[in-house]
PDB file of N, CA and C in Angstrom:
ATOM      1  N   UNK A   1      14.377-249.303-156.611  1.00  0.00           N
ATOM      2  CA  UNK A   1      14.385-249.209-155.166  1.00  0.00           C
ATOM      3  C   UNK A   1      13.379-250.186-154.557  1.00  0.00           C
ATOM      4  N   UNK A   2      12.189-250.080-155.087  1.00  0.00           N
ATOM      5  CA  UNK A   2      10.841-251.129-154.593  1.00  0.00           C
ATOM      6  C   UNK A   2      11.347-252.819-154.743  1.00  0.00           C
ATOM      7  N   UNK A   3      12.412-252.874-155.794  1.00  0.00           N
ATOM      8  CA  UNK A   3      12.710-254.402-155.631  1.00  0.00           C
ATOM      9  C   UNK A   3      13.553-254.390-154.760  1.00  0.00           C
ATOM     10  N   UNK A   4      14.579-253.396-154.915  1.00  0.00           N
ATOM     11  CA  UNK A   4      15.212-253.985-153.531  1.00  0.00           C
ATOM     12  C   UNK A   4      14.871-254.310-152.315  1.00  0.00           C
ATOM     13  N   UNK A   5      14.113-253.619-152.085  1.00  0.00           N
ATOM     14  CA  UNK A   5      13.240-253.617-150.658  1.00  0.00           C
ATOM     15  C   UNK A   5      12.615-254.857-150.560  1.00  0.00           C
ATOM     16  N   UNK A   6      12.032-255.363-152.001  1.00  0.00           N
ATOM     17  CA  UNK A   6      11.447-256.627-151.933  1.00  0.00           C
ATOM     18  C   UNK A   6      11.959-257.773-151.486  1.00  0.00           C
ATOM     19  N   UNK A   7      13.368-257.748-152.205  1.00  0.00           N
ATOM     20  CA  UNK A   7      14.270-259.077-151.786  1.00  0.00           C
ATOM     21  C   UNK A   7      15.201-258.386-150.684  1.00  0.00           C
ATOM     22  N   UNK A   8      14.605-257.643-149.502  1.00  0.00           N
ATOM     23  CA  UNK A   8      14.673-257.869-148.184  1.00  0.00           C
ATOM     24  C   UNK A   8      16.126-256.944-147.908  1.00  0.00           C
ATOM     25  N   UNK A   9      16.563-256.005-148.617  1.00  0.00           N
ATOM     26  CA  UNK A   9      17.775-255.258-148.547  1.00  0.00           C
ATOM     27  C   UNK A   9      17.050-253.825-147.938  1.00  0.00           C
ATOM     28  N   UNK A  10      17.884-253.452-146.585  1.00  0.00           N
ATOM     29  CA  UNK A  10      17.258-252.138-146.053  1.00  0.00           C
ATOM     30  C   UNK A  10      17.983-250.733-146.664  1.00  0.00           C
ATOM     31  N   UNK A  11      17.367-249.900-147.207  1.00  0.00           N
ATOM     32  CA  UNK A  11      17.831-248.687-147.604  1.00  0.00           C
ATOM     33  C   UNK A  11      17.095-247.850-146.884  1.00  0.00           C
ATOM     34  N   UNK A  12      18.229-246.860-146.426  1.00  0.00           N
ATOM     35  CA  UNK A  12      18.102-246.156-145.304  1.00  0.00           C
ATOM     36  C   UNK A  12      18.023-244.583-145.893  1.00  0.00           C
ATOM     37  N   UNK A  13      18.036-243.565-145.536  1.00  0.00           N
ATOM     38  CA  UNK A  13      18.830-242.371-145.549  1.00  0.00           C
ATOM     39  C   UNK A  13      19.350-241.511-147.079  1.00  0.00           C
ATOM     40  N   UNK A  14      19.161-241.201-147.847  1.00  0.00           N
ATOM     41  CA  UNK A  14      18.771-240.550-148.393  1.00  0.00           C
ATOM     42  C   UNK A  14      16.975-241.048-148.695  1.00  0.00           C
ATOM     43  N   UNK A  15      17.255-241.992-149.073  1.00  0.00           N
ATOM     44  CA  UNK A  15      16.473-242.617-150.187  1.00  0.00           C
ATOM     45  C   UNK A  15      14.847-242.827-149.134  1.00  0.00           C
ATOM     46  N   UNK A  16      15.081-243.444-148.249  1.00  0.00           N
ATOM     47  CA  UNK A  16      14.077-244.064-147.488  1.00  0.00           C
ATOM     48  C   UNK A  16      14.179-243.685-145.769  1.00  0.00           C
ATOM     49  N   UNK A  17      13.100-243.162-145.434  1.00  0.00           N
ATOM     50  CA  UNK A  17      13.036-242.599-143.657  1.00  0.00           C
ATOM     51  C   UNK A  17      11.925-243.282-143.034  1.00  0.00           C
ATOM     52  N   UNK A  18      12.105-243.734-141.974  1.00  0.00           N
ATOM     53  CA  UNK A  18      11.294-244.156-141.047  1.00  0.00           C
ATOM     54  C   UNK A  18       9.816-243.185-141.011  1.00  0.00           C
ATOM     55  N   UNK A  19       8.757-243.933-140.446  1.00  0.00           N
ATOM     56  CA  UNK A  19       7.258-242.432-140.561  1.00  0.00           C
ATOM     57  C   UNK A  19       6.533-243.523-139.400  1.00  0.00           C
ATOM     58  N   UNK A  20       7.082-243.330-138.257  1.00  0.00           N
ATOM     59  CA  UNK A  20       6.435-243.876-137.575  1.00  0.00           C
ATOM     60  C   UNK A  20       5.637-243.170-137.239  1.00  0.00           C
ATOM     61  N   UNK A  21       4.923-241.723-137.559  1.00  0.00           N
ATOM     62  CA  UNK A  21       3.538-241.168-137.556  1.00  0.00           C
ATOM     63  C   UNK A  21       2.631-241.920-137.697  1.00  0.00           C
ATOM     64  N   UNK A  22       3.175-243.268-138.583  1.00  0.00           N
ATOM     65  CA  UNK A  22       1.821-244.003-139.688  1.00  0.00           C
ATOM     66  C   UNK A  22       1.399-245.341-139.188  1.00  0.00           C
ATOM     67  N   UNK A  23       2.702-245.437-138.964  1.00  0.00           N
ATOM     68  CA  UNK A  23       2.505-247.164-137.861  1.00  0.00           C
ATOM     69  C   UNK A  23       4.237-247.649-137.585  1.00  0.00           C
ATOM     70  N   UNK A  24       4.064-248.788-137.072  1.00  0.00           N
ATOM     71  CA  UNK A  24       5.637-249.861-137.681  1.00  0.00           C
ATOM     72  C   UNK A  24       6.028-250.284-138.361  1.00  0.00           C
ATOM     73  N   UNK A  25       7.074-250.480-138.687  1.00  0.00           N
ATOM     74  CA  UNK A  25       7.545-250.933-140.061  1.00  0.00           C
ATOM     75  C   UNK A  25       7.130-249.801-141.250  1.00  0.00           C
ATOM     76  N   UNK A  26       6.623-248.950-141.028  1.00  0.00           N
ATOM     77  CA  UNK A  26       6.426-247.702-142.429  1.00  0.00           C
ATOM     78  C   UNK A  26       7.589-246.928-142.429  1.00  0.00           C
ATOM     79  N   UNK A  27       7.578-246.974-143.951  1.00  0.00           N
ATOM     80  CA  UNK A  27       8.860-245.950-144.243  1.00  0.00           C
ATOM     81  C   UNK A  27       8.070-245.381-145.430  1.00  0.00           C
ATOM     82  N   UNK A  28       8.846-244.115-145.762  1.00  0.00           N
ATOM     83  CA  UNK A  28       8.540-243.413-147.292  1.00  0.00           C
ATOM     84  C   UNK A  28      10.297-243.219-147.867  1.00  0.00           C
ATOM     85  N   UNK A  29       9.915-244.154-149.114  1.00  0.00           N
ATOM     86  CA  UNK A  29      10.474-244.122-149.860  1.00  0.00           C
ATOM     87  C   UNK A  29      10.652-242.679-150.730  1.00  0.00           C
ATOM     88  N   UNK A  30      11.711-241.823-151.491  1.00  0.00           N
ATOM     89  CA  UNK A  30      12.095-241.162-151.842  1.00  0.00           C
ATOM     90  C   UNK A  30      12.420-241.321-153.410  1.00  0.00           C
ATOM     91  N   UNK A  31      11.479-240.603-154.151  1.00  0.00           N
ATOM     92  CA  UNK A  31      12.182-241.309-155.886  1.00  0.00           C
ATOM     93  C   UNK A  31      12.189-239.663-156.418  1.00  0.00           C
ATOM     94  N   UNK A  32      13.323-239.384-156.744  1.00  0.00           N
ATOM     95  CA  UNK A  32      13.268-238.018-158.100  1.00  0.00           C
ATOM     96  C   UNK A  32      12.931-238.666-159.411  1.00  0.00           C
ATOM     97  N   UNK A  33      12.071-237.703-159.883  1.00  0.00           N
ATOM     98  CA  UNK A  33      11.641-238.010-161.825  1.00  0.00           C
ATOM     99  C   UNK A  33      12.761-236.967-162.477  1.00  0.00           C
ATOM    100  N   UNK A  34      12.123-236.478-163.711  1.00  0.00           N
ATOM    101  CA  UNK A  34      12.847-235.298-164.228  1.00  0.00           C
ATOM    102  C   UNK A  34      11.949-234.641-163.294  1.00  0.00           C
ATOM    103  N   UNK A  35      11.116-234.025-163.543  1.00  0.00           N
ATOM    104  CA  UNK A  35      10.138-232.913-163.116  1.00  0.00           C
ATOM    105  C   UNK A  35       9.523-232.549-161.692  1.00  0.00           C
ATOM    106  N   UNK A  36       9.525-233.743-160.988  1.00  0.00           N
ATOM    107  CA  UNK A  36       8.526-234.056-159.796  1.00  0.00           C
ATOM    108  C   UNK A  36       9.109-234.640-158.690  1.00  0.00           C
ATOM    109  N   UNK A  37       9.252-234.486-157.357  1.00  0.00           N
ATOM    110  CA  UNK A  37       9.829-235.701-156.402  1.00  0.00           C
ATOM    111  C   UNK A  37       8.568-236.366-156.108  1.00  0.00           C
ATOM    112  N   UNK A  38       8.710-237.722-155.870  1.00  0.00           N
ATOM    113  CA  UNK A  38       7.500-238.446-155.798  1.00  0.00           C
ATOM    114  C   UNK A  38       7.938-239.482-153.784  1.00  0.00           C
ATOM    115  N   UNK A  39       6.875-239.493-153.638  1.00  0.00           N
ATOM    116  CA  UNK A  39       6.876-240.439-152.185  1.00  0.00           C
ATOM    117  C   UNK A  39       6.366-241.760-152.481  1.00  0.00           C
ATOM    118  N   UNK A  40       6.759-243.002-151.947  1.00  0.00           N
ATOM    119  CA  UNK A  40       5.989-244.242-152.047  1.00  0.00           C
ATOM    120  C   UNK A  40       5.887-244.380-150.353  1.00  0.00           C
ATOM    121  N   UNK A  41       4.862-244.532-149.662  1.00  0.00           N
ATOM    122  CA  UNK A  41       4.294-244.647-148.072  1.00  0.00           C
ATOM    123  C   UNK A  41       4.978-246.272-148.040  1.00  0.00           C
ATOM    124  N   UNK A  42       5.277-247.251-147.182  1.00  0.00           N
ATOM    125  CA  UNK A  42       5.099-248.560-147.700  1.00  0.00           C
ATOM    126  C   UNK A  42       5.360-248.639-146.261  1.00  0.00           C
ATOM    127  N   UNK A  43       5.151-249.961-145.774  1.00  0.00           N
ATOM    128  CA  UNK A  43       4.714-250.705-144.461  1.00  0.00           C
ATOM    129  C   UNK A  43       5.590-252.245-145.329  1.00  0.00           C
ATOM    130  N   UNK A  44       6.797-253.193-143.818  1.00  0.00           N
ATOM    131  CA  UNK A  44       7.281-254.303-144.102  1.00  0.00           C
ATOM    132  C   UNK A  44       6.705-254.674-143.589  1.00  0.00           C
ATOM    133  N   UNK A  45       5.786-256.235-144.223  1.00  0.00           N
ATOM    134  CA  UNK A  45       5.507-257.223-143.606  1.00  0.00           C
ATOM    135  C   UNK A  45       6.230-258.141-143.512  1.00  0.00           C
ATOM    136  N   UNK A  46       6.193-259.358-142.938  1.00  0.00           N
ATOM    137  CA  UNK A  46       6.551-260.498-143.115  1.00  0.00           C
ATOM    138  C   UNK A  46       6.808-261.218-144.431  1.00  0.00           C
ATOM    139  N   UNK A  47       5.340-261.206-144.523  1.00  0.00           N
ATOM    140  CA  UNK A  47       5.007-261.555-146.222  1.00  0.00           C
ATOM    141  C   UNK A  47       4.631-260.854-147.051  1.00  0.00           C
ATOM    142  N   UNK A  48       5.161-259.124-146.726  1.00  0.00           N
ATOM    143  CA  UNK A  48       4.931-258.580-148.502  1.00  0.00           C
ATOM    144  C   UNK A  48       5.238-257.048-147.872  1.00  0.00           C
ATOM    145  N   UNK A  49       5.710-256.100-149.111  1.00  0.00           N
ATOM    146  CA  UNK A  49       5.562-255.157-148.960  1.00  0.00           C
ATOM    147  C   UNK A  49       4.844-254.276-149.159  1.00  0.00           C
ATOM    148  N   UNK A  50       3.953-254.044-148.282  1.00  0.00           N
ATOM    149  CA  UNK A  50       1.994-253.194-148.699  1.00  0.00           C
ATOM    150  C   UNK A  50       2.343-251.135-149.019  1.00  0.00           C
ATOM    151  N   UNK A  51       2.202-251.011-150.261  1.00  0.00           N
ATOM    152  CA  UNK A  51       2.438-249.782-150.635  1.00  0.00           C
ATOM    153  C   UNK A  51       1.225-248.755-149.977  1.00  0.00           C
ATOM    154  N   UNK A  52       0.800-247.904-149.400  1.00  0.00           N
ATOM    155  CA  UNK A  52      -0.240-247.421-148.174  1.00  0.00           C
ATOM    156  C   UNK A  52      -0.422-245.910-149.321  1.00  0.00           C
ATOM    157  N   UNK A  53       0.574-245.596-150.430  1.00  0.00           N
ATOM    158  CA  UNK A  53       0.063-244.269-150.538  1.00  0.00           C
ATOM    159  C   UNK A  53       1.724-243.765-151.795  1.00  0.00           C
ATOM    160  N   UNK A  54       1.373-243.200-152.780  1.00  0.00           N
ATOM    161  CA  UNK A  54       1.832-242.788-153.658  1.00  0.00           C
ATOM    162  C   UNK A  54       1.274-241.484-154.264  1.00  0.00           C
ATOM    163  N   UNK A  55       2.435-240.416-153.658  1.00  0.00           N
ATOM    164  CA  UNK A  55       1.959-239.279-154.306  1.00  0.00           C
ATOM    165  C   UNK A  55       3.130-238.018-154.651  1.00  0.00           C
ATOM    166  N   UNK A  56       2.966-237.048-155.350  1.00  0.00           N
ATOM    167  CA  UNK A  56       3.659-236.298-155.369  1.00  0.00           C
ATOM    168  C   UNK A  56       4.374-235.216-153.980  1.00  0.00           C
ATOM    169  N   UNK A  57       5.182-235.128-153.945  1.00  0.00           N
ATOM    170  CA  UNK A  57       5.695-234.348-152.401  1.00  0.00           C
ATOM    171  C   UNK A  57       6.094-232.926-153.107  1.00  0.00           C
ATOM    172  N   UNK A  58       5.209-231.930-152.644  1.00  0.00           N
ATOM    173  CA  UNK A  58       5.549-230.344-152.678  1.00  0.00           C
ATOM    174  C   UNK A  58       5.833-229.402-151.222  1.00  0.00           C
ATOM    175  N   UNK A  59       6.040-230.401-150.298  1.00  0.00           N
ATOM    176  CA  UNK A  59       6.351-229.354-148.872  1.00  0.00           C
ATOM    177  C   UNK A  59       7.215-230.406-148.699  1.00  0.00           C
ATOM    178  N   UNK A  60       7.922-229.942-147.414  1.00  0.00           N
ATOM    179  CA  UNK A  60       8.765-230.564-146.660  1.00  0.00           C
ATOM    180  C   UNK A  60       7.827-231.643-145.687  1.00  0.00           C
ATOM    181  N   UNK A  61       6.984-231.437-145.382  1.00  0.00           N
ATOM    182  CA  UNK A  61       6.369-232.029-144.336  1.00  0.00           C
ATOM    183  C   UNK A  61       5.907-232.849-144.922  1.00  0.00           C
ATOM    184  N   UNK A  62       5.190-234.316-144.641  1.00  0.00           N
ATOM    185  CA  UNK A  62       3.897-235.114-145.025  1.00  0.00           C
ATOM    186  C   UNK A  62       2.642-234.809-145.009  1.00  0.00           C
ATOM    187  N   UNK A  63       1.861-234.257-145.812  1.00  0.00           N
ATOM    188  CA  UNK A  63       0.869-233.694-145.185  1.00  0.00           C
ATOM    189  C   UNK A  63       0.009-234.417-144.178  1.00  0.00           C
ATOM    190  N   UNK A  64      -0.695-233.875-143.798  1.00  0.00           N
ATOM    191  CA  UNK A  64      -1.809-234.854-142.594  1.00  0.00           C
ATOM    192  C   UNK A  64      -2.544-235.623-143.509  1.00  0.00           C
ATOM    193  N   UNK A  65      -3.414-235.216-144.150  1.00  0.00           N
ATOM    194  CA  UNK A  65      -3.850-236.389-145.109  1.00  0.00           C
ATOM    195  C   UNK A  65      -3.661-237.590-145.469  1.00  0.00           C
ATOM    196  N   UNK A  66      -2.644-237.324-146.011  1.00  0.00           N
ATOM    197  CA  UNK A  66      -1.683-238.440-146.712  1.00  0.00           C
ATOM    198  C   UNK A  66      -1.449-239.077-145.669  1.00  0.00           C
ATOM    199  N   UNK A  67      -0.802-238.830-144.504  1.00  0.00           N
ATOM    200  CA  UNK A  67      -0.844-239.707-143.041  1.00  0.00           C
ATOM    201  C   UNK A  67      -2.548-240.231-142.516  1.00  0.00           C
ATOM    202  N   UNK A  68      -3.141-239.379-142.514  1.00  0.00           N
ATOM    203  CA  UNK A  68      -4.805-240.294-142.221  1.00  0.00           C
ATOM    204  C   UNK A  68      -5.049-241.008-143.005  1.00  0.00           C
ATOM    205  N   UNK A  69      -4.753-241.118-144.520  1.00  0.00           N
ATOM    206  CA  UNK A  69      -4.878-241.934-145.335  1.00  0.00           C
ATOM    207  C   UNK A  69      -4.021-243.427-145.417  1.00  0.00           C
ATOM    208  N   UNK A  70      -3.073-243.252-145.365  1.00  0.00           N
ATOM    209  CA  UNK A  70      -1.836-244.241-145.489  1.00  0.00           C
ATOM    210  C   UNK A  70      -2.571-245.373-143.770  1.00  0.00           C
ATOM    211  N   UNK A  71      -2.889-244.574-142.608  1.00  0.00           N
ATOM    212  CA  UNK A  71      -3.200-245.323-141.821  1.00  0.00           C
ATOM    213  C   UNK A  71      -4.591-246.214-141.339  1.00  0.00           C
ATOM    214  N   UNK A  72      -5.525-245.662-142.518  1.00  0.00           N
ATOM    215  CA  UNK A  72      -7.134-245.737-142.787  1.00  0.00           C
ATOM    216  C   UNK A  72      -6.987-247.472-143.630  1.00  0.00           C
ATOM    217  N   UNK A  73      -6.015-246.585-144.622  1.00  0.00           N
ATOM    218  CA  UNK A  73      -5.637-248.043-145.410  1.00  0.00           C
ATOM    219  C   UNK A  73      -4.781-249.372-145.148  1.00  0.00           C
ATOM    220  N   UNK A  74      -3.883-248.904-144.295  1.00  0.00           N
ATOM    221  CA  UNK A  74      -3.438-249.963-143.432  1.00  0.00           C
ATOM    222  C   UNK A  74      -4.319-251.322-142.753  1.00  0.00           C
ATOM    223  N   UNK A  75      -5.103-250.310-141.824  1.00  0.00           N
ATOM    224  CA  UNK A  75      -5.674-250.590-140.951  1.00  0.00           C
ATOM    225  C   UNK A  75      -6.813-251.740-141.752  1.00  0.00           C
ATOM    226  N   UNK A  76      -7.586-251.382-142.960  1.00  0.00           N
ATOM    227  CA  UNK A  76      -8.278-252.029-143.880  1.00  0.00           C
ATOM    228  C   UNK A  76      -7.521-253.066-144.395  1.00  0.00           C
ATOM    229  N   UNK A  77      -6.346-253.350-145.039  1.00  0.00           N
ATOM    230  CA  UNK A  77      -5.456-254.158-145.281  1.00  0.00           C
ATOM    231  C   UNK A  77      -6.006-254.993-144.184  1.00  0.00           C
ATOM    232  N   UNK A  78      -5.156-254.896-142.678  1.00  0.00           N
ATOM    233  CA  UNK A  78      -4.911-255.722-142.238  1.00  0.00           C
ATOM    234  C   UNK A  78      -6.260-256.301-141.225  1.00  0.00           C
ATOM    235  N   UNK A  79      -7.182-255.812-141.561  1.00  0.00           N
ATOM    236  CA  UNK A  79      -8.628-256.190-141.417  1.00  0.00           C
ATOM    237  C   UNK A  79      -8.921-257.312-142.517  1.00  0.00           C
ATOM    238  N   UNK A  80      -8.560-257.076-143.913  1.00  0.00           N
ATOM    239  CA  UNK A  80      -8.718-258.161-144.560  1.00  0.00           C
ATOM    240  C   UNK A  80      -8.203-259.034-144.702  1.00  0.00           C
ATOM    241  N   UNK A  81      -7.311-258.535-144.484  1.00  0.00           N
ATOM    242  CA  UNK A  81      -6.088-260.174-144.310  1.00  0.00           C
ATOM    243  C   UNK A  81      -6.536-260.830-143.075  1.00  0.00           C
ATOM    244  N   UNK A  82      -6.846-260.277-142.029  1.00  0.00           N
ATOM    245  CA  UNK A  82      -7.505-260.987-140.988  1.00  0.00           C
ATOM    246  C   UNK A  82      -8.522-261.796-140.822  1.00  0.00           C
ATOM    247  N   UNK A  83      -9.294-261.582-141.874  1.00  0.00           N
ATOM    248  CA  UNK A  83     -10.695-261.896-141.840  1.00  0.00           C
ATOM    249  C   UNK A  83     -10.682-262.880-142.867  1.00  0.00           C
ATOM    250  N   UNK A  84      -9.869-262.710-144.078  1.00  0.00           N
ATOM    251  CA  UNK A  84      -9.178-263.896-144.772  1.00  0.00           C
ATOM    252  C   UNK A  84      -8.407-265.259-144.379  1.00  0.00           C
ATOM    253  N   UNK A  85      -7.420-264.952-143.310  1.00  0.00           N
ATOM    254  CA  UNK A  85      -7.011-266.016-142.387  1.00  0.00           C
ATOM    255  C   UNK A  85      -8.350-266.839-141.477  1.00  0.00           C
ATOM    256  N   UNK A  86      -9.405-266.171-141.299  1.00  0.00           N
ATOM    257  CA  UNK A  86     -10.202-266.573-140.461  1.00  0.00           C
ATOM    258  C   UNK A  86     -10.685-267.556-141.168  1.00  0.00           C
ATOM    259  N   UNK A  87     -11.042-267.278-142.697  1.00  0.00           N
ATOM    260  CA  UNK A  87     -11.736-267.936-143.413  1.00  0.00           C
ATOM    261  C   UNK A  87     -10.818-269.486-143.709  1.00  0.00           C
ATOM    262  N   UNK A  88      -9.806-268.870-144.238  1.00  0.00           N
ATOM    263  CA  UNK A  88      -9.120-270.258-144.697  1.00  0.00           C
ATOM    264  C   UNK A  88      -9.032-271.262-143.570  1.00  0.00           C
ATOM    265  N   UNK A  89      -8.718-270.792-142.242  1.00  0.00           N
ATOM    266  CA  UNK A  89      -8.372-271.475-141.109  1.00  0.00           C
ATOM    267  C   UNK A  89      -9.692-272.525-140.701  1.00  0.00           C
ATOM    268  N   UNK A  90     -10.882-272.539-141.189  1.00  0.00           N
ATOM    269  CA  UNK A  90     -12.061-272.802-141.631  1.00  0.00           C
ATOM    270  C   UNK A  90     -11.649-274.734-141.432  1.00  0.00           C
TER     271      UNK A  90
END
């Protein structure tokens, strides 16, 4: 599923839902194991797909956490990438 997404193919609906709780462009991805359903948080960029949060899902809901988290880390991402462009632009 994560490559597809990579080479730019949108999967929607079962698999993958919008979480604009978290920001734009975030979706959570949907993966069954044998044992466990698992979430991947992920945010589209331009130039990459930034994974924000990987964890096991036992409620229906997202917990809050996992949403303060996914957007703590975002936000750091794109602080460094910012501050990285600043540099190179040098």
């Amino acid at each position: 599923m994560l490559r597809r997404i990579q080479e730019g193919e949108s999967i929607g609906m079962p698999h993958s839902r919008p979480m604009p709780s978290i920001g734009r462009r975030c979706h959570e991805l949907r993966i069954t194991d044998e044992n466990r359903i698992w979430r991947i948080v992920y945010r589209i960029d331009s130039d990459a797909i930034v994974m924000a949060a990987v964890f096991s899902k036992t409620t229906r809901e997202t917990p809050k956490q996992i949403i303060d988290d996914c957007k703590r880390r975002l936000k750091a991402y794109d602080e460094a990438a910012r501050q990285a462009e600043q540099r190179g632009g040098r």
